[in-house]
C-alpha atoms as a PDB file:
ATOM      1  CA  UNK A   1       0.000   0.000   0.000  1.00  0.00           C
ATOM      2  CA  UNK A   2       2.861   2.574   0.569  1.00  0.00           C
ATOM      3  CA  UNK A   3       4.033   1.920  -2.274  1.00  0.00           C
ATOM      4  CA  UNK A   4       0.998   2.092  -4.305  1.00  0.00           C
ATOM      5  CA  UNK A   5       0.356   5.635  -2.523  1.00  0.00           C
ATOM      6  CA  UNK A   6       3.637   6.854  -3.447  1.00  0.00           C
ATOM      7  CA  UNK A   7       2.586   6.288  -7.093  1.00  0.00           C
ATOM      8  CA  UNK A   8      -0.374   7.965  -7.289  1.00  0.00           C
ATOM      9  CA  UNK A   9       0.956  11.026  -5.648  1.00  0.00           C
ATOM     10  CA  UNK A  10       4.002  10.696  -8.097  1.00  0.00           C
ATOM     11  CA  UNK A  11       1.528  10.630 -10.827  1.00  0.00           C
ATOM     12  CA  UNK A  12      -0.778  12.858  -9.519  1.00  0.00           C
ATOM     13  CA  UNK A  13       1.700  15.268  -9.342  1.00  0.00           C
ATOM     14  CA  UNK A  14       2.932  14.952 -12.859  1.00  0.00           C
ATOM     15  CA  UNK A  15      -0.198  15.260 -14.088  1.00  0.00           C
ATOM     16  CA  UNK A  16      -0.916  18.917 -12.409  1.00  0.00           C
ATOM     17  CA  UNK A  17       2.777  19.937 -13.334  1.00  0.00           C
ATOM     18  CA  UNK A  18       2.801  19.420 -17.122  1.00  0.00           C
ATOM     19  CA  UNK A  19       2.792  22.652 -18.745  1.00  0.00           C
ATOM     20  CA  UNK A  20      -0.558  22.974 -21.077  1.00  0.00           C
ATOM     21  CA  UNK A  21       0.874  23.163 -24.770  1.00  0.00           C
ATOM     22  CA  UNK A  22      -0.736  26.017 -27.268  1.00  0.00           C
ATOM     23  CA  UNK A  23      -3.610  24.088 -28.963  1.00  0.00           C
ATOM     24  CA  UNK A  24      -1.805  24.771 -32.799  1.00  0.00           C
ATOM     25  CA  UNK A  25       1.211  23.614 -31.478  1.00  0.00           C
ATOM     26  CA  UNK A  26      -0.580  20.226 -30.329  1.00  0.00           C
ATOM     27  CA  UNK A  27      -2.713  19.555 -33.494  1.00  0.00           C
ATOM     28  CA  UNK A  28       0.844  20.732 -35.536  1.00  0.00           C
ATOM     29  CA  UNK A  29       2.936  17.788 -33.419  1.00  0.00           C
ATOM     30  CA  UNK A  30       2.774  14.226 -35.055  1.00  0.00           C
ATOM     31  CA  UNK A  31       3.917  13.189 -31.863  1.00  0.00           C
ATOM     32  CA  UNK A  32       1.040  12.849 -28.754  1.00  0.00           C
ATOM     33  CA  UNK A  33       1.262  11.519 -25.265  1.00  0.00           C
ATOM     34  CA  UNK A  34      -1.287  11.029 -22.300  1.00  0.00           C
ATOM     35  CA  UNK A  35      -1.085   9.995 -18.413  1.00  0.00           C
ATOM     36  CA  UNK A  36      -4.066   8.771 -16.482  1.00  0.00           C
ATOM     37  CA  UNK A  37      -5.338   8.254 -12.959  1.00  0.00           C
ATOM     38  CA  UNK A  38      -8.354   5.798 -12.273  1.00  0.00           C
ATOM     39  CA  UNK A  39      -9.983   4.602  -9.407  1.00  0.00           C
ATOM     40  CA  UNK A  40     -10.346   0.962 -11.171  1.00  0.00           C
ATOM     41  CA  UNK A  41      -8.804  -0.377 -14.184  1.00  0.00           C
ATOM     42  CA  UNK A  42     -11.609  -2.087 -16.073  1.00  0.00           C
ATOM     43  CA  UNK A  43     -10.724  -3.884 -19.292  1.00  0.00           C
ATOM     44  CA  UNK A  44     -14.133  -4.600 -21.422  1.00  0.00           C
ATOM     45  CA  UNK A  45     -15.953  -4.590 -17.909  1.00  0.00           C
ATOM     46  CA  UNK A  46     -13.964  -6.786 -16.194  1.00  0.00           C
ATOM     47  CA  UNK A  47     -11.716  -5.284 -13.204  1.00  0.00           C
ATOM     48  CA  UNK A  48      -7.877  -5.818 -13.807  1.00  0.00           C
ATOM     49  CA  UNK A  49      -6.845  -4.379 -10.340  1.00  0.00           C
ATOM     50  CA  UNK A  50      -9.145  -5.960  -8.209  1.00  0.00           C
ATOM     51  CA  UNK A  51     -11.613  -3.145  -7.952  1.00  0.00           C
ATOM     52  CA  UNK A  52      -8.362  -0.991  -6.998  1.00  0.00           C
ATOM     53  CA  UNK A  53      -6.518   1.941  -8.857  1.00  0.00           C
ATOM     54  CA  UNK A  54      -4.046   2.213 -11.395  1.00  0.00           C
ATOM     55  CA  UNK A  55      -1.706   4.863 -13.486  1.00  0.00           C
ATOM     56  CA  UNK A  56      -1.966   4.573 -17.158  1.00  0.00           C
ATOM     57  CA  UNK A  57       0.035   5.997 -20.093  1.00  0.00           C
ATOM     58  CA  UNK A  58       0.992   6.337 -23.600  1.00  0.00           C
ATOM     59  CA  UNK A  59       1.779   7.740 -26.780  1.00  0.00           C
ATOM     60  CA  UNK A  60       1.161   7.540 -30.283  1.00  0.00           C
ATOM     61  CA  UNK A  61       3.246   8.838 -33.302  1.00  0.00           C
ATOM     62  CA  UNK A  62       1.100   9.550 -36.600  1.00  0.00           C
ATOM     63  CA  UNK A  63       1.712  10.275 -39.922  1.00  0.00           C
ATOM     64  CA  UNK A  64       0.153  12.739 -42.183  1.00  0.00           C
ATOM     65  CA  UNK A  65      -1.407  10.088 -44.339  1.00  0.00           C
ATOM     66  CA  UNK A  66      -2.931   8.550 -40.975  1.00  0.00           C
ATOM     67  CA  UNK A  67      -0.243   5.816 -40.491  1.00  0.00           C
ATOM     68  CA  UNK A  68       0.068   5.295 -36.355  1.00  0.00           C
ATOM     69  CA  UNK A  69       1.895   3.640 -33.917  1.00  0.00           C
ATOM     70  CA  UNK A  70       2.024   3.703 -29.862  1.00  0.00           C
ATOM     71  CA  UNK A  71       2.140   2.033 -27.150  1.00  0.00           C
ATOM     72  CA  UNK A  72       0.477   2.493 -23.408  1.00  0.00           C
ATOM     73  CA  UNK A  73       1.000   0.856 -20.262  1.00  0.00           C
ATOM     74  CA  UNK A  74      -1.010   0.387 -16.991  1.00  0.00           C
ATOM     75  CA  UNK A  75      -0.217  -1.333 -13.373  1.00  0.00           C
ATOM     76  CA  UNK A  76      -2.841  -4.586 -12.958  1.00  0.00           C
ATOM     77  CA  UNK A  77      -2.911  -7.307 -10.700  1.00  0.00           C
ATOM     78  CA  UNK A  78      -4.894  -9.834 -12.137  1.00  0.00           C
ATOM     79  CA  UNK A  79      -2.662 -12.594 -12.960  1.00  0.00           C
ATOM     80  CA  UNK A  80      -0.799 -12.573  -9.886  1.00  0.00           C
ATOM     81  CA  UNK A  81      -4.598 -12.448  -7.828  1.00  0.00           C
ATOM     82  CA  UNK A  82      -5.300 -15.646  -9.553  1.00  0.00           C
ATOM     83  CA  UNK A  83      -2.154 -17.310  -8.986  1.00  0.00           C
ATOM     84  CA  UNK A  84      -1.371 -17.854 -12.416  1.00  0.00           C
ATOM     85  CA  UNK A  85       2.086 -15.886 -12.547  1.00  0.00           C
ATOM     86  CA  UNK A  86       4.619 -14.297 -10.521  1.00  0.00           C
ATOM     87  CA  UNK A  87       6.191 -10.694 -10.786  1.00  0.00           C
ATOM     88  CA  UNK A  88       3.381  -9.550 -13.268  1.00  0.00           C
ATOM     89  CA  UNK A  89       2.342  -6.182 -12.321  1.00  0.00           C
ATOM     90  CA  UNK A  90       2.604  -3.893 -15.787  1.00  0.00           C
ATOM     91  CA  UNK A  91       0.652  -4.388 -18.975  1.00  0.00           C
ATOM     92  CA  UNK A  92       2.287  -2.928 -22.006  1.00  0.00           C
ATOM     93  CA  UNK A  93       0.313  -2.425 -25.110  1.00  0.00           C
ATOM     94  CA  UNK A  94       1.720  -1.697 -28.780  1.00  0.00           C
ATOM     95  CA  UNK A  95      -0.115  -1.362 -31.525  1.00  0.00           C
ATOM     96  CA  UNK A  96       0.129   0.119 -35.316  1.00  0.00           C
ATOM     97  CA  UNK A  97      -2.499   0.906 -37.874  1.00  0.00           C
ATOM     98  CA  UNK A  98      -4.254   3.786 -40.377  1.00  0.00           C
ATOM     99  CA  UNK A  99      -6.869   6.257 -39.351  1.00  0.00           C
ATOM    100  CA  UNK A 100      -8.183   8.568 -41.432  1.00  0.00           C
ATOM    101  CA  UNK A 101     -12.119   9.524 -42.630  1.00  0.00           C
ATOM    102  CA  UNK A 102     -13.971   9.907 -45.783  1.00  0.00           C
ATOM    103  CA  UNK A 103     -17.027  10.848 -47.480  1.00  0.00           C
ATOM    104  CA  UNK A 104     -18.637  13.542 -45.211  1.00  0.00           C
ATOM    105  CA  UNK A 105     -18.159  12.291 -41.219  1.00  0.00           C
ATOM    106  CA  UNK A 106     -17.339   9.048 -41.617  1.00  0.00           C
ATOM    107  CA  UNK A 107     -13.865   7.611 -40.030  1.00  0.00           C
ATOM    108  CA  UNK A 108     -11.732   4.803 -40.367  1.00  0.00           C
ATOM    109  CA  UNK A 109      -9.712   2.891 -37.978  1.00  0.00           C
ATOM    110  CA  UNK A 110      -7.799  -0.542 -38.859  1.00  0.00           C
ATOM    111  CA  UNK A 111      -4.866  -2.198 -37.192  1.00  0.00           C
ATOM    112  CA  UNK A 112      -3.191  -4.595 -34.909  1.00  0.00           C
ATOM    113  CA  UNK A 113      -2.116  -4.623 -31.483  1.00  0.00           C
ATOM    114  CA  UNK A 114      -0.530  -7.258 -29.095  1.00  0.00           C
ATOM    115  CA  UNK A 115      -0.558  -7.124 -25.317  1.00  0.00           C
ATOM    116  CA  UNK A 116       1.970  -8.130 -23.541  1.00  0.00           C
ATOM    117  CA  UNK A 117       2.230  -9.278 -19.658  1.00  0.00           C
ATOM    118  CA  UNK A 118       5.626  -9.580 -18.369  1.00  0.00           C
ATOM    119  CA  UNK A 119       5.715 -12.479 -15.995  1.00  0.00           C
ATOM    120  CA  UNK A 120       7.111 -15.746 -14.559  1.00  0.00           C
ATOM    121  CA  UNK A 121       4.078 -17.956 -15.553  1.00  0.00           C
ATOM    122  CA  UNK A 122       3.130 -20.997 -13.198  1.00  0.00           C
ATOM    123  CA  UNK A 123       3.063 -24.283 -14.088  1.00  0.00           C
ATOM    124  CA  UNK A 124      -0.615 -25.048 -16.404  1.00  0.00           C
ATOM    125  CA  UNK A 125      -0.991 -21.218 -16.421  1.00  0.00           C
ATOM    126  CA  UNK A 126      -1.754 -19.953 -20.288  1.00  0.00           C
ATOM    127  CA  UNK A 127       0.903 -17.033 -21.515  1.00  0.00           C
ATOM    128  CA  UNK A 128      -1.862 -13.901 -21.698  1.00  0.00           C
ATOM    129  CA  UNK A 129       0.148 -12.175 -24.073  1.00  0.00           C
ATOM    130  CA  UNK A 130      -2.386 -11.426 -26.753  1.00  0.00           C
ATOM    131  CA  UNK A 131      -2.234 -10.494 -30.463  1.00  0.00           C
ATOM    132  CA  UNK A 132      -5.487  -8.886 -32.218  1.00  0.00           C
ATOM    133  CA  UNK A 133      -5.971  -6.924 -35.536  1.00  0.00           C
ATOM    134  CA  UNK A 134      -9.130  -4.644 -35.195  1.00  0.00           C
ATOM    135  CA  UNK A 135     -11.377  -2.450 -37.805  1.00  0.00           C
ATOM    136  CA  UNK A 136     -13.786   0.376 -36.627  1.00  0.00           C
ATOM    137  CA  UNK A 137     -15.934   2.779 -38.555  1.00  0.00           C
ATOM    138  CA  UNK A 138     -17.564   5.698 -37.037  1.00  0.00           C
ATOM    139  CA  UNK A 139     -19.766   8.401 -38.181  1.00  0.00           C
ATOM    140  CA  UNK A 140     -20.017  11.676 -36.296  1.00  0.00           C
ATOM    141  CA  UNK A 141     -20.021  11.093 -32.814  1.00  0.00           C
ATOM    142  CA  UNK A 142     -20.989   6.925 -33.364  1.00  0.00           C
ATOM    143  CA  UNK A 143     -18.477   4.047 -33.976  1.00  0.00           C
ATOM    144  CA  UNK A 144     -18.429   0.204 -34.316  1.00  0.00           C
ATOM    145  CA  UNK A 145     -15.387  -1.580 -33.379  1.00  0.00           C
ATOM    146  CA  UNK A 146     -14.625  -5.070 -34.169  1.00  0.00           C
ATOM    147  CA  UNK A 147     -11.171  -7.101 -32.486  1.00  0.00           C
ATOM    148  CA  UNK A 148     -10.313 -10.277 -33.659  1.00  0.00           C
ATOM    149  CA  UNK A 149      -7.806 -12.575 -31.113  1.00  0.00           C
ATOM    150  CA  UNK A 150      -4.912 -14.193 -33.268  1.00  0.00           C
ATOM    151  CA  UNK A 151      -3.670 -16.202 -30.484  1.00  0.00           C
ATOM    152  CA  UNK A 152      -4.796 -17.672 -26.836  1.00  0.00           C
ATOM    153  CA  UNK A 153      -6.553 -14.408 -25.446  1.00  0.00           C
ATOM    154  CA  UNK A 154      -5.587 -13.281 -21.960  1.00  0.00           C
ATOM    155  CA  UNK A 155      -4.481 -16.608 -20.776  1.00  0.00           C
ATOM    156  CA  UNK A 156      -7.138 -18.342 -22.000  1.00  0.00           C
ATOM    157  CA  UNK A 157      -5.761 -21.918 -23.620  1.00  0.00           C
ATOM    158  CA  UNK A 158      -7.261 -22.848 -27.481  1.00  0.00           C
ATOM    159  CA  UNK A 159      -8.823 -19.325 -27.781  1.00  0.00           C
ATOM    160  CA  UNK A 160      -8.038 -18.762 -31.060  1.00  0.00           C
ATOM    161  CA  UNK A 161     -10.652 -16.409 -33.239  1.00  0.00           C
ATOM    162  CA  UNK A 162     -11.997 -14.659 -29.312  1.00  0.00           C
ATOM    163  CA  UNK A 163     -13.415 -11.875 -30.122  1.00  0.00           C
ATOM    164  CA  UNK A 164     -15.134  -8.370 -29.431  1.00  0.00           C
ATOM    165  CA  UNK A 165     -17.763  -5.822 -30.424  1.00  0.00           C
ATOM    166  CA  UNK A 166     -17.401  -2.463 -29.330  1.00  0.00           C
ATOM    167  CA  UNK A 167     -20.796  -0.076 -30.283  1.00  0.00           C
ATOM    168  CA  UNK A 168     -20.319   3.676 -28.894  1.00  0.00           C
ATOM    169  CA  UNK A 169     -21.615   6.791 -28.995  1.00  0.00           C
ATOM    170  CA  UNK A 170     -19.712   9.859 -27.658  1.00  0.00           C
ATOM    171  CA  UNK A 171     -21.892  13.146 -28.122  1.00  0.00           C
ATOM    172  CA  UNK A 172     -20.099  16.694 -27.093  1.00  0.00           C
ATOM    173  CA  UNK A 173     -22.206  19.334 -25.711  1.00  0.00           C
ATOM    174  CA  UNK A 174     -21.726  22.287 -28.272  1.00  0.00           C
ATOM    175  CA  UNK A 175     -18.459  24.128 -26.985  1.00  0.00           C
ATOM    176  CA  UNK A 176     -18.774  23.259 -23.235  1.00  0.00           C
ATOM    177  CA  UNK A 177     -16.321  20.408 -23.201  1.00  0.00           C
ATOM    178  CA  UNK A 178     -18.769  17.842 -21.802  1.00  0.00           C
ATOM    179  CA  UNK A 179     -19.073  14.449 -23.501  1.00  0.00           C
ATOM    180  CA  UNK A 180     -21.851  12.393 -22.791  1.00  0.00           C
ATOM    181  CA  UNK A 181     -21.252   8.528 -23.654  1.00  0.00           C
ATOM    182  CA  UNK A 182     -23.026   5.125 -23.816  1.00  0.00           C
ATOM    183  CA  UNK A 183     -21.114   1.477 -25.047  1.00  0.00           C
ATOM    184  CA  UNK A 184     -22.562  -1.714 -25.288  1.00  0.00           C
ATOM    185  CA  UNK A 185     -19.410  -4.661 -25.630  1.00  0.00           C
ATOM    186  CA  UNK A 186     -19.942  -8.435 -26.532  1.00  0.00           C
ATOM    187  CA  UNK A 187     -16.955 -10.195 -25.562  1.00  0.00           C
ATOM    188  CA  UNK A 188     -16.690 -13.824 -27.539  1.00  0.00           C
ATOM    189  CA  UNK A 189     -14.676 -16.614 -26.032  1.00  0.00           C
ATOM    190  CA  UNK A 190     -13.938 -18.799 -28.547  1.00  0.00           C
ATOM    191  CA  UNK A 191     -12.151 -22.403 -28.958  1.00  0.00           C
ATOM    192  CA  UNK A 192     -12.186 -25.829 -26.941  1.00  0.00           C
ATOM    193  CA  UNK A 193     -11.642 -24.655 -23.821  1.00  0.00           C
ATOM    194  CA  UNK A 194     -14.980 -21.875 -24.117  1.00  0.00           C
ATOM    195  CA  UNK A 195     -16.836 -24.880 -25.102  1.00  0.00           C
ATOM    196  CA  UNK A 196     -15.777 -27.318 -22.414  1.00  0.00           C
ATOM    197  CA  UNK A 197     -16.743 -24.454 -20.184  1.00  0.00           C
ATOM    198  CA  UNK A 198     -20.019 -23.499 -21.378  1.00  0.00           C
ATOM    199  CA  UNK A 199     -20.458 -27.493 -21.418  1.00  0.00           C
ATOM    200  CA  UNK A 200     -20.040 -27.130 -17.821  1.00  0.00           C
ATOM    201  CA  UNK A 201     -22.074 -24.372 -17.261  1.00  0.00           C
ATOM    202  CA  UNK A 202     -19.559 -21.701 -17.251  1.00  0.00           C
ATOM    203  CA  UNK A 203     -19.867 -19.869 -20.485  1.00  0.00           C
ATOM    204  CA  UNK A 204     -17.069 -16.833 -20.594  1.00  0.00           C
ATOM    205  CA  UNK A 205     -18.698 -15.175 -22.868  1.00  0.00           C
ATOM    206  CA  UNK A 206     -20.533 -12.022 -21.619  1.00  0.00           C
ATOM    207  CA  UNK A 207     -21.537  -8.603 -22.684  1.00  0.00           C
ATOM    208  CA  UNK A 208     -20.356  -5.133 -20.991  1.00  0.00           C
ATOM    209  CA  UNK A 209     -22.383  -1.730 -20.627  1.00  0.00           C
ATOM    210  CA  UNK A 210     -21.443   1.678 -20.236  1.00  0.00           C
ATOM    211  CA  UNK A 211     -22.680   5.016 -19.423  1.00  0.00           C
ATOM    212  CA  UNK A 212     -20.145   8.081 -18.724  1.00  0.00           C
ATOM    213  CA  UNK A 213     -19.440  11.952 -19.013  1.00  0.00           C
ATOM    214  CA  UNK A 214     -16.586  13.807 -18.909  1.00  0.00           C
ATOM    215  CA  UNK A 215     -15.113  17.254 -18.956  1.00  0.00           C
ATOM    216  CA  UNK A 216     -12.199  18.615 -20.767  1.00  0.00           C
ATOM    217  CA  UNK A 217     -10.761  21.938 -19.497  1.00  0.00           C
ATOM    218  CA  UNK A 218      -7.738  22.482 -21.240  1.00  0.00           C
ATOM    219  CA  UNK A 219      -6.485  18.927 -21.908  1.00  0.00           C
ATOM    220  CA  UNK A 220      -6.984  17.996 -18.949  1.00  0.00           C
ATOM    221  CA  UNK A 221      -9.963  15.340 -18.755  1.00  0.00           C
ATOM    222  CA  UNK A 222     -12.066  14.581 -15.724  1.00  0.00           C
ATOM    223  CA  UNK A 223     -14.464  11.458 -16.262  1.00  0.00           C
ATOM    224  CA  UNK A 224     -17.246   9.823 -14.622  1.00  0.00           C
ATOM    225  CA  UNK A 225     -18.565   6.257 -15.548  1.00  0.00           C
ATOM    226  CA  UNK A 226     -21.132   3.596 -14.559  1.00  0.00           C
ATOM    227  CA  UNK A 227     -19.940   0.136 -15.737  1.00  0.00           C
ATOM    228  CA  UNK A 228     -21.415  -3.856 -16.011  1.00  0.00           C
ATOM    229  CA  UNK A 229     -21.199  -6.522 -16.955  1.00  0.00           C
ATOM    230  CA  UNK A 230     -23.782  -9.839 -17.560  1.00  0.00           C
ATOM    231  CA  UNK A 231     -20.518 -12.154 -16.939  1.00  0.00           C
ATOM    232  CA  UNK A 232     -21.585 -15.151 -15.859  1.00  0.00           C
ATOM    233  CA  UNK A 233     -21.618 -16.405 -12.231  1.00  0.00           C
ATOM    234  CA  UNK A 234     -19.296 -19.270 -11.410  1.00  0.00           C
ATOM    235  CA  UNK A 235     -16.682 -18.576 -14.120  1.00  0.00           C
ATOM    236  CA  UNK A 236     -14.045 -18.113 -11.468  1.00  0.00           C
ATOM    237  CA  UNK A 237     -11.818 -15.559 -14.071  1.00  0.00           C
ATOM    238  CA  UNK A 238     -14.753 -13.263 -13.199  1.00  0.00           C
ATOM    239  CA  UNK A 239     -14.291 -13.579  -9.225  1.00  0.00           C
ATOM    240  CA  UNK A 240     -11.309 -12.647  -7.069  1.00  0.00           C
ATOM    241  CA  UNK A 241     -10.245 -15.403  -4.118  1.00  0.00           C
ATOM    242  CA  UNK A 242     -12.816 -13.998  -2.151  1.00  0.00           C
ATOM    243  CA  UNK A 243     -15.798 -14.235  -4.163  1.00  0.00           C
ATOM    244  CA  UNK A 244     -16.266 -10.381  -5.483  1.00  0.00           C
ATOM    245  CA  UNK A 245     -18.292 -10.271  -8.435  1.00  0.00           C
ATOM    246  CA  UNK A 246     -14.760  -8.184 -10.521  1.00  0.00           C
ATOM    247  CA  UNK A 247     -17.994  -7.664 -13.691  1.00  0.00           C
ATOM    248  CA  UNK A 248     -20.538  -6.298 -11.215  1.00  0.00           C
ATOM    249  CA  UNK A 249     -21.709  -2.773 -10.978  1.00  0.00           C
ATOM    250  CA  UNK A 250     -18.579  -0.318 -10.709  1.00  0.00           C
ATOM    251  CA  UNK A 251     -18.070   3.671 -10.860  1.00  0.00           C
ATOM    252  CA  UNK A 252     -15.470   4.779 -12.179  1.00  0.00           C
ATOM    253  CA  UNK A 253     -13.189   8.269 -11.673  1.00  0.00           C
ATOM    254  CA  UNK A 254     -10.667   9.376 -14.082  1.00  0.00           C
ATOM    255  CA  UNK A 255      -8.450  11.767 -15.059  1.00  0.00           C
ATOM    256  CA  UNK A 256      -6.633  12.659 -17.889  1.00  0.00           C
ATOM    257  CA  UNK A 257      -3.887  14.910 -19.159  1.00  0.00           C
ATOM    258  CA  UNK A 258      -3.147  14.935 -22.734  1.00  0.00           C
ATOM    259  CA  UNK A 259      -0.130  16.920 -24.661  1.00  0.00           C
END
């Protein structure tokens, strides 16, 4: 816990310390970052902290043709809470694609990205390092997102072909720098070992929900969220070692700072 607090200030700190960059001099840079405080690190609904907080990061280098590439990384704990690995407490995402739009509104997004959990598995634990390629298409302030696993996903053995379905809508409030969102997620295990589970009873397949708002004042983004999930009970990657539901209801507080 001391250590954890230390952190937080740490980043706290460097998040109210970064100088706020002119706004031409932002859009002009090919070259943007962001750091992030939340109260609880959910991935597709699912807690990756146990319900506790977590500082988050990245950056993203893009091209004037809409080429990208980035990475972002973020303390978890879930691995280690399960007992499947030792020394696992960073996830590291990269990830490289084109964005770009066309027609009137309409964007593109298309790419791949591969997680990556450094760790000292246990013996019958799954590697969760995770490759997908995704597509998106979004008009105004709605988007579909589609993620397709091309290997075991998050530690899952024979997952091959898991996959996701992101539908969002993010709607701004004129010029006052409120968003108002809403999501809907369908995360698809796939594979032998989804079916011997669902034979069982246990399907891991579920589907996520999301309603939020946020504020930007200057770059610097405050956030609000409600977040569930429909995971299924008794599909113990869901629970922690003492039976908290890690899908259940959740609120979630946020802020970041983007240059």
């Amino acid at each position: 816990m001391p250590q954890k607090t230390t952190l937080l200030i740490a980043a706290l700190s460097a998040l109210l310390t970064i100088p706020a960059w002119a706004g031409d001099e932002a859009s002009s840079s090919p070259i943007t970052a962001n750091i992030s405080m939340v109260n609880n690190y959910l991935y597709r609904g699912i807690s990756k902290t146990d319900g506790g907080p977590a500082v988050q990061g990245g950056f993203d280098l893009t091209a004037a043709n809409g080429f990208y590439i980035g990475a972002w990384g973020s303390n978890f704990s879930w691995l280690g809470d399960k007992g499947f690995a030792t020394g696992s407490s960073l996830e590291l995402d990269t990830y490289a694609g084109i964005k770009n739009s066309f027609e009137t509104d309409f964007t593109y997004d298309a790419g791949i990205l591969h997680y990556h959990y450094p760790a000292t598995y246990n013996a019958g634990a799954t590697d969760a390092d995770t490759s997908e390629i995704y597509g998106a298409i979004g008009y105004q302030w709605l988007a579909a997102k589609y993620s397709y696993s091309l290997s075991n996903a998050f530690g899952v053995s024979n997952s091959k072909g898991t996959n996701y379905l992101d539908i969002s809508a993010n709607y701004p409030i004129s010029d006052s720098g409120v968003t108002l969102g809403a999501h809907y997620g369908k995360q698809a295990y796939k594979g032998s070992t989804a079916s011997d589970l669902m034979a069982a009873g246990q399907n891991p397949s579920y589907a996520d929900y999301k309603l939020s708002v946020s504020w930007d004042i200057n770059r610097y983004v405050f956030g609000l969220a409600y977040s569930r999930t429909n995971a299924a009970r008794g599909v113990g990657a869901y629970y922690n070692v003492l039976g908290k539901d890690l899908g259940g209801s959740a609120a979630i507080l946020s802020l970041r700072r983007t240059f």
